[in-house]
N, C-alpha and C. Protein backbone atom coordinates (compact mmCIF):
# COMPACT_ATOMS: atom_id res chain seq x y z
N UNK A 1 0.84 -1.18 0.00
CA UNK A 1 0.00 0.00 0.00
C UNK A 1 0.88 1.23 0.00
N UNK A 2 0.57 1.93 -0.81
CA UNK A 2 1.31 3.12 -0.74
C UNK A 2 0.09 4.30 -1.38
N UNK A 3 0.01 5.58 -0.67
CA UNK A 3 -0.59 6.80 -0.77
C UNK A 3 0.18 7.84 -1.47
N UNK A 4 -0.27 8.42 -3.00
CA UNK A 4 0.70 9.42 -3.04
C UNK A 4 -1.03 10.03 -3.41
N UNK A 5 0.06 11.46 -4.52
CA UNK A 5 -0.93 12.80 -5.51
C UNK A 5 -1.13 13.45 -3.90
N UNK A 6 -1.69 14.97 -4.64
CA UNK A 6 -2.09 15.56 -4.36
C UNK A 6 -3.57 16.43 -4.44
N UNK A 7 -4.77 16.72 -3.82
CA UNK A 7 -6.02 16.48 -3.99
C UNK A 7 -6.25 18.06 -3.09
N UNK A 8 -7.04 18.64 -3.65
CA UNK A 8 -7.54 20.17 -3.26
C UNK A 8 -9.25 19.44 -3.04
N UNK A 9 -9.56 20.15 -1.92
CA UNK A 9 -11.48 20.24 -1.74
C UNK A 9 -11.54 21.10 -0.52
N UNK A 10 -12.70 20.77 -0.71
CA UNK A 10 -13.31 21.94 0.03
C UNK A 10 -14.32 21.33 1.72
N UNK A 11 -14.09 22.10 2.80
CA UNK A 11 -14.77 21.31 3.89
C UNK A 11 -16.29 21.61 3.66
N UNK A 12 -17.52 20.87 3.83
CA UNK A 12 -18.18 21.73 4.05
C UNK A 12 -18.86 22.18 5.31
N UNK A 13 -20.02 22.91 5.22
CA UNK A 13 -20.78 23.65 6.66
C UNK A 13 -20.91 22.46 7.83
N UNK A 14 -20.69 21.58 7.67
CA UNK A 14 -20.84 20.09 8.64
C UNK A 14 -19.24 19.63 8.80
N UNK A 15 -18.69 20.22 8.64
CA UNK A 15 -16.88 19.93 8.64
C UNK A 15 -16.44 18.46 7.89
N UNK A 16 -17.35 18.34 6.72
CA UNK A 16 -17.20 17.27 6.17
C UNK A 16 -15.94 17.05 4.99
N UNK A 17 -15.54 16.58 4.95
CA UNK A 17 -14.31 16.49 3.56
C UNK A 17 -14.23 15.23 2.31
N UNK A 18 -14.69 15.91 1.73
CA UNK A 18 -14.41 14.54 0.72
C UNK A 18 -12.87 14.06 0.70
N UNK A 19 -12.55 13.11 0.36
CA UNK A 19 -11.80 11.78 0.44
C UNK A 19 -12.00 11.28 -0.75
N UNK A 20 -10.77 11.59 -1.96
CA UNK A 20 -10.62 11.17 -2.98
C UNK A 20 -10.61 9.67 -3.44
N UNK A 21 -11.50 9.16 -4.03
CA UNK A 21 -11.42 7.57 -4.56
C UNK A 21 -10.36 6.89 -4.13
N UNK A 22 -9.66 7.66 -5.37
CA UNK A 22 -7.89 7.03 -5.07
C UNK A 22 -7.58 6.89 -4.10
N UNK A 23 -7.29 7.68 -3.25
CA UNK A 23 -6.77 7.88 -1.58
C UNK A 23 -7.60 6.58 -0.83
N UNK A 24 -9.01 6.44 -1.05
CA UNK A 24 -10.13 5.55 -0.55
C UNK A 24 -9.54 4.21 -0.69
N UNK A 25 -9.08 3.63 -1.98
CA UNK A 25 -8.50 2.75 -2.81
C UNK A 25 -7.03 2.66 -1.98
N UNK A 26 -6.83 3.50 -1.54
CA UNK A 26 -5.00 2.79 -1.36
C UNK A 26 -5.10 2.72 0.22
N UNK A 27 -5.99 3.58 0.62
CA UNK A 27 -6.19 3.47 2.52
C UNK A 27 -6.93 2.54 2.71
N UNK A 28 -7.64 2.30 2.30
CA UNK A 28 -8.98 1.37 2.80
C UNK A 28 -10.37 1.94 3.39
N UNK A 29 -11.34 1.24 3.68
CA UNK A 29 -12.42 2.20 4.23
C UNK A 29 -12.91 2.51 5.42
N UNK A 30 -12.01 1.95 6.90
CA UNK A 30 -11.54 2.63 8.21
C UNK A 30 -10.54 3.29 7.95
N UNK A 31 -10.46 4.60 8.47
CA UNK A 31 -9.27 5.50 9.05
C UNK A 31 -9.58 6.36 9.85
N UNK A 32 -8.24 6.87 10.27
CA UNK A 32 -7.88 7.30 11.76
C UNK A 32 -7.41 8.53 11.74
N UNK A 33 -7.96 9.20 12.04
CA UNK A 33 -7.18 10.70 11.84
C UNK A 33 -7.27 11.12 12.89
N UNK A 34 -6.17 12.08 13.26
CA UNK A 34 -5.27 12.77 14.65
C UNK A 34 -4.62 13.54 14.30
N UNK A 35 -3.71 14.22 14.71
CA UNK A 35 -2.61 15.71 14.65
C UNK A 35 -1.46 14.64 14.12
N UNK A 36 -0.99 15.28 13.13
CA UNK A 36 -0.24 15.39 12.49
C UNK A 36 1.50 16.11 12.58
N UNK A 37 2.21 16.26 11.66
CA UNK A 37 2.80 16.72 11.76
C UNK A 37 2.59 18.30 10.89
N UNK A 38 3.52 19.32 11.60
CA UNK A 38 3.94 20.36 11.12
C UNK A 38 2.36 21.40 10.55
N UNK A 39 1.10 21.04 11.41
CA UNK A 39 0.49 21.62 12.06
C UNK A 39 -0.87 20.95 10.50
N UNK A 40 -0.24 19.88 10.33
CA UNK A 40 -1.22 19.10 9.33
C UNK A 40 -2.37 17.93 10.29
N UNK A 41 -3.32 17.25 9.45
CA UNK A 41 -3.96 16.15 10.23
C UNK A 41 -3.48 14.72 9.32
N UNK A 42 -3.01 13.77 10.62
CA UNK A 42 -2.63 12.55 9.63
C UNK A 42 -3.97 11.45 9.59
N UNK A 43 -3.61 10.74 8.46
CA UNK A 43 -4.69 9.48 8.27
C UNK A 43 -4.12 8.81 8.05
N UNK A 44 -4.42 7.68 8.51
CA UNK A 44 -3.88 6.01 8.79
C UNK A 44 -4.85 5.39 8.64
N UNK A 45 -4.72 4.22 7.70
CA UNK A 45 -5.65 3.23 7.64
C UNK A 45 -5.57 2.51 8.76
N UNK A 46 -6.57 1.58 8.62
CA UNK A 46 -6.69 0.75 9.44
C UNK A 46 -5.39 -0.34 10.20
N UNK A 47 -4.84 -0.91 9.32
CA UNK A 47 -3.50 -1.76 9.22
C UNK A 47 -2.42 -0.70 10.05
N UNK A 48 -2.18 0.42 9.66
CA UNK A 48 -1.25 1.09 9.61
C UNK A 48 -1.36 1.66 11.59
N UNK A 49 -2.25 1.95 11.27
CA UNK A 49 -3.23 2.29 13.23
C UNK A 49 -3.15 1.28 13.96
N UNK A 50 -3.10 -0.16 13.28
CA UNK A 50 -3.26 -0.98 14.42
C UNK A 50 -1.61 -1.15 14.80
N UNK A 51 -0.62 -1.20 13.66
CA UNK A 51 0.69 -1.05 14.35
C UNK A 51 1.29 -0.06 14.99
N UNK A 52 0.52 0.69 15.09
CA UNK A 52 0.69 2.35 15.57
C UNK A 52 0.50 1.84 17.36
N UNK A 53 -0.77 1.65 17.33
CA UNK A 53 -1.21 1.03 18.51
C UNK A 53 -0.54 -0.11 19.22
N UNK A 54 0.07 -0.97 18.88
CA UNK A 54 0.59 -1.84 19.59
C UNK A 54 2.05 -1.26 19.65
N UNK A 55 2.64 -0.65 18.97
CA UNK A 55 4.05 -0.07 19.61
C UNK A 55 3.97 0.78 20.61
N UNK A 56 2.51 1.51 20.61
CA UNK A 56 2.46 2.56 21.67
C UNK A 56 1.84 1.16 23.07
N UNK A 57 1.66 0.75 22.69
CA UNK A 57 0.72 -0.51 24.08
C UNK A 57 2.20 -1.12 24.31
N UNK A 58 3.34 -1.50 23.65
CA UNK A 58 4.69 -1.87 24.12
C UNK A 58 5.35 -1.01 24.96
N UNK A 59 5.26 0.36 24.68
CA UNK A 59 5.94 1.31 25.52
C UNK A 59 6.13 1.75 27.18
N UNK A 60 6.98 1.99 27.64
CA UNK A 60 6.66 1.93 28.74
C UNK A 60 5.94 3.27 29.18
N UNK A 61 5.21 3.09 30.56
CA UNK A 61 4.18 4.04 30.32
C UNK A 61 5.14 5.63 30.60
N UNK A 62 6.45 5.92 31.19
CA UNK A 62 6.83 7.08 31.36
C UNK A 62 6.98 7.43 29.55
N UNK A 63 7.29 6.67 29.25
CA UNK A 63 7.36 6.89 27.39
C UNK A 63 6.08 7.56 26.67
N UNK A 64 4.95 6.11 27.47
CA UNK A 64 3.90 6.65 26.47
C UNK A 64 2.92 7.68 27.10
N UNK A 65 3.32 8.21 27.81
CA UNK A 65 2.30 9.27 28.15
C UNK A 65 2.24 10.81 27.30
N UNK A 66 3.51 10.61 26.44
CA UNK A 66 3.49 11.87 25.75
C UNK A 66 3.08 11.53 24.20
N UNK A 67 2.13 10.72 24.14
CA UNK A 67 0.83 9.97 22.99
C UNK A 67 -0.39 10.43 23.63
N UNK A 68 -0.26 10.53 24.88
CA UNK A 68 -2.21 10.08 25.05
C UNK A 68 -2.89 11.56 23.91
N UNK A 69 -2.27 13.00 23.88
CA UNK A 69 -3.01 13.64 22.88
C UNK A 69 -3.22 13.05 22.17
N UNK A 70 -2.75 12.31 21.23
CA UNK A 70 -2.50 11.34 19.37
C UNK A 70 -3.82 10.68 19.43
N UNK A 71 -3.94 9.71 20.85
CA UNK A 71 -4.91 9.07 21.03
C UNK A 71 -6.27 9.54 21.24
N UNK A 72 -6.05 10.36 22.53
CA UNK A 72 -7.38 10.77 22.58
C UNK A 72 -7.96 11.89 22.23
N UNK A 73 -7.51 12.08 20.82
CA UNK A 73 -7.98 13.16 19.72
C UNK A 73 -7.93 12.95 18.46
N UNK A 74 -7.64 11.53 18.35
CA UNK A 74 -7.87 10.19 16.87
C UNK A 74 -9.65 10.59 16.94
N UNK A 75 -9.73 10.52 15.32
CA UNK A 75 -11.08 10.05 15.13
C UNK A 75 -11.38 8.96 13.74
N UNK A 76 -12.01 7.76 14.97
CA UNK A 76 -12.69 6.68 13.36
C UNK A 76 -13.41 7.15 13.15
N UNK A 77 -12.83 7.58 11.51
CA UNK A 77 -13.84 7.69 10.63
C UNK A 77 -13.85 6.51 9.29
N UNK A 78 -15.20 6.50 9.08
CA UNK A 78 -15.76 5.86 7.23
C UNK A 78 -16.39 6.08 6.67
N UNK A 79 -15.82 6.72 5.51
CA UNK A 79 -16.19 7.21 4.50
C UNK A 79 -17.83 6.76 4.18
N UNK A 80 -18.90 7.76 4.27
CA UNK A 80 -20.20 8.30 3.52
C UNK A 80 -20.07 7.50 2.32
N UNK A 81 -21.21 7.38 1.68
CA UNK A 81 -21.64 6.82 0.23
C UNK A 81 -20.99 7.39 -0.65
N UNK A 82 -20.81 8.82 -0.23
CA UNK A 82 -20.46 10.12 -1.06
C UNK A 82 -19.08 10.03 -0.91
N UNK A 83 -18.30 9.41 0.03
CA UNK A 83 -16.99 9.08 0.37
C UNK A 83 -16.46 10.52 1.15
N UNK A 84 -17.08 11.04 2.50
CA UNK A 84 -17.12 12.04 2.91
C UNK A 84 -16.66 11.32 4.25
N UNK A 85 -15.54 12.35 5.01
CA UNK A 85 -15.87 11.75 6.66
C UNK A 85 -15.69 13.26 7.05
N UNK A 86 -15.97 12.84 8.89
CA UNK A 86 -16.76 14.05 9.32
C UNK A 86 -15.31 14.88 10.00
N UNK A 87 -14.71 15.82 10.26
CA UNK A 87 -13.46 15.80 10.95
C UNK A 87 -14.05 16.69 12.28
N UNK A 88 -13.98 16.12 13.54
CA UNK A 88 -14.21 16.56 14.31
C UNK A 88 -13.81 18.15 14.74
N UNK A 89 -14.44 19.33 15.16
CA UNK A 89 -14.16 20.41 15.24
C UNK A 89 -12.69 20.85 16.07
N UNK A 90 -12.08 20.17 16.31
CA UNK A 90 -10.83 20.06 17.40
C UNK A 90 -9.66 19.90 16.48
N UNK A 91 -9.91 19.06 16.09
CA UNK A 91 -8.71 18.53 15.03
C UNK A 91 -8.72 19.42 14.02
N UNK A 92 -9.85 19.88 14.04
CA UNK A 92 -10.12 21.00 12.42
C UNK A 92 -9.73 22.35 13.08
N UNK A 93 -9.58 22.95 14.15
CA UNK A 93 -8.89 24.18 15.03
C UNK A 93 -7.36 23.89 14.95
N UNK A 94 -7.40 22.64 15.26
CA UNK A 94 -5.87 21.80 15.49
C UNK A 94 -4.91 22.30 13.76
N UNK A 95 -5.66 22.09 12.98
CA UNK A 95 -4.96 22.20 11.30
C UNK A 95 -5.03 23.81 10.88
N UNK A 96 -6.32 23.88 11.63
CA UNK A 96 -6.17 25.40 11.03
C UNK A 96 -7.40 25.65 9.91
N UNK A 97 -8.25 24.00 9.90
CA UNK A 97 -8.90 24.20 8.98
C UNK A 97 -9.85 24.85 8.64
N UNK A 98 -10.71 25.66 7.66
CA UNK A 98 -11.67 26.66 7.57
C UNK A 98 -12.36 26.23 5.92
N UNK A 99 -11.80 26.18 4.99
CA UNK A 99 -13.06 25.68 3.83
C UNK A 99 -11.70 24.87 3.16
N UNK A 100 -10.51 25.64 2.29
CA UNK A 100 -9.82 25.11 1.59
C UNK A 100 -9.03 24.17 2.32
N UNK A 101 -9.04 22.99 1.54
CA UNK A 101 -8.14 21.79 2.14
C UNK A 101 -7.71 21.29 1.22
N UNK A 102 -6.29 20.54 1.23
CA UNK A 102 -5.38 19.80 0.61
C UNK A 102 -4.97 18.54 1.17
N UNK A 103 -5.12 17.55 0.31
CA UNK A 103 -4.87 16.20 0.99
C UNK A 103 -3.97 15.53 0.56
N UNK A 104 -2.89 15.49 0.40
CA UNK A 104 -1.60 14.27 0.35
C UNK A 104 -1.65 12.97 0.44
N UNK A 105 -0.89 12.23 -0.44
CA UNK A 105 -0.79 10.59 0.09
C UNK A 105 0.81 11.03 0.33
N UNK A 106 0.98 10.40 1.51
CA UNK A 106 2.37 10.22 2.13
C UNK A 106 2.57 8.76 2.20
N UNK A 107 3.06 7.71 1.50
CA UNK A 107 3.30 6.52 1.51
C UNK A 107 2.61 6.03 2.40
N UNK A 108 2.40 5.59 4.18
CA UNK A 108 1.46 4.32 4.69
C UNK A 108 0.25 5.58 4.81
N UNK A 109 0.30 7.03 4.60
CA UNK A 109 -0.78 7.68 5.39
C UNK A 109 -1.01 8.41 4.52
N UNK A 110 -1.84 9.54 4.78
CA UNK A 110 -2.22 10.60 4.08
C UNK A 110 -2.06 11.84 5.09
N UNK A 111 -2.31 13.13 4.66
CA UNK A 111 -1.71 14.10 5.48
C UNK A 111 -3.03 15.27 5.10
N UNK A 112 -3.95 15.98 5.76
CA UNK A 112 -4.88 17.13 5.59
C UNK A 112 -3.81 18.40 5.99
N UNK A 113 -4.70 19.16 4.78
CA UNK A 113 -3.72 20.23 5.19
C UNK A 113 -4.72 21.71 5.04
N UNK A 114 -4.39 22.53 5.86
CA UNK A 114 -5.61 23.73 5.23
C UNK A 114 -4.46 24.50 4.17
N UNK A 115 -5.52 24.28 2.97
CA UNK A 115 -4.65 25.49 1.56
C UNK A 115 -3.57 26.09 1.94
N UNK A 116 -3.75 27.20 2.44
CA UNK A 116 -2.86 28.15 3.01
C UNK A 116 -1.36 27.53 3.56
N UNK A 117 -1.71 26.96 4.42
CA UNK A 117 -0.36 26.37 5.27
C UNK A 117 0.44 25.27 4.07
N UNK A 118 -0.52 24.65 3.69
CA UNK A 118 0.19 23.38 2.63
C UNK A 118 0.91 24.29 1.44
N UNK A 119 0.45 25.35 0.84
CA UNK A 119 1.10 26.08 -0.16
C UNK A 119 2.49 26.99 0.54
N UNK A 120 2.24 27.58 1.94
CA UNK A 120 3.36 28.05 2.66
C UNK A 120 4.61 26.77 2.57
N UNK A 121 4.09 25.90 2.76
CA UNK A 121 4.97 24.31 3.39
C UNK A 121 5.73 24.17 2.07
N UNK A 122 5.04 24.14 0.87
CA UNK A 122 5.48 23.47 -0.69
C UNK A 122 6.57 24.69 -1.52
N UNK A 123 6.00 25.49 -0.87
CA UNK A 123 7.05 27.02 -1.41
C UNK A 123 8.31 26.79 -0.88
N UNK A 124 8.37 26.61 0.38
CA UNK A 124 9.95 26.75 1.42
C UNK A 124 10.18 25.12 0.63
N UNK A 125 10.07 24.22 1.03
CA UNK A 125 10.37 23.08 0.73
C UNK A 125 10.70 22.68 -0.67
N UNK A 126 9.93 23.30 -1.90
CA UNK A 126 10.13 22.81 -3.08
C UNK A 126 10.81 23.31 -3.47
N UNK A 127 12.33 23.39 -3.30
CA UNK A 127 13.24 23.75 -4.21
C UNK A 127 14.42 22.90 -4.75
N UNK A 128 15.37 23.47 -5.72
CA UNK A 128 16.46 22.05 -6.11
C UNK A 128 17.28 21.40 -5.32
N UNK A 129 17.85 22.44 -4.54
CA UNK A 129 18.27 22.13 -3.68
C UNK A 129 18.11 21.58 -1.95
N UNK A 130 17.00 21.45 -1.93
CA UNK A 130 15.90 20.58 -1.29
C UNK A 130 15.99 19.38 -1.66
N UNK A 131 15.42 18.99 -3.04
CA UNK A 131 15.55 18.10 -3.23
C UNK A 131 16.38 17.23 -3.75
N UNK A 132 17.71 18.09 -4.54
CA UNK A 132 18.71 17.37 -4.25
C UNK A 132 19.37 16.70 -2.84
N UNK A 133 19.19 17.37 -2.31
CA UNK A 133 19.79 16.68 -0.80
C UNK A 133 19.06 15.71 -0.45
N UNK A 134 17.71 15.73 -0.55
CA UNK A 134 16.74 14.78 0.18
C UNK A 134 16.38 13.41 -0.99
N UNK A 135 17.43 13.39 -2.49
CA UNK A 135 17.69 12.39 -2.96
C UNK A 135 19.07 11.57 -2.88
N UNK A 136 19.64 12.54 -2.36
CA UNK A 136 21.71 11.86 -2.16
C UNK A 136 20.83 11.14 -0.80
N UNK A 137 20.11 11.64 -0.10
CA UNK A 137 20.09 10.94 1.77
C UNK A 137 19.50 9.84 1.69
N UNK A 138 18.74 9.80 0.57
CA UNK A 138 17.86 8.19 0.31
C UNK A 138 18.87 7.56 -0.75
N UNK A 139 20.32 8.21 -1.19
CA UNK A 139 20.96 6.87 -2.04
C UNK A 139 20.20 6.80 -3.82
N UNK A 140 19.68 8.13 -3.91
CA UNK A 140 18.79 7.75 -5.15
C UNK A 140 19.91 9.06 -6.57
């Protein structure tokens, strides 16, 4: 399984987000969304959550206590007929989100992003020299 592209939509008045086919197709139809990195929301399928979960259930608890946010601000969601899930109002304060959204496949996950911040993120980041470096570090 692997998640890539990039996907623009829109939330609507119910904080709902469509969830591109594709993305649907490579995640599956449980996922898990929580805070993210770099002020994004991540999604994890099902598979991907449950190993998430048992490394954090291995940990010892002075370790895992700096998870319980991750956890107890995950939301299962599955995808509507319409292939819509709902993003809880917390997590959607948490991103920053307000109408425009951008959704990523990041290889096991996917990544929400509100417009704004994801186009700030792709400006600093997308350059040659960016990505030259970040292809010598993977050996490519």
């Amino acid at each position: 399984m692997s998640a890539t592209g990039t996907y623009e939509h829109s939330l609507d008045a119910k904080g709902r987000l469509f969830i591109p086919a594709q993305l649907r197709r490579e995640l599956g139809d449980t996922l898990y969304v929580t805070m993210g990195l770099d002020g994004s929301l991540a999604v994890y399928p099902q598979s991907t959550w449950d190993t998430f979960a048992e490394r954090f259930a291995a940990l010892p608890m002075s370790q895992s206590k700096g998870m319980r946010l991750l956890f107890a601000n995950a939301a299962k969601c599955e995808p509507d007929s319409q292939g819509r899930i709902v993003l809880p109002q917390k997590l959607r304060a948490f991103a920053g989100l307000v109408k425009d959204v951008v959704i990523i496949g990041v290889h096991n996950r996917a990544e929400i992003w509100s417009a704004e911040r994801w186009k700030a993120t792709e400006e600093e980041e997308m350059t040659p020299e960016k990505m030259n470096r970040l292809l010598d570090e993977l050996g490519l």
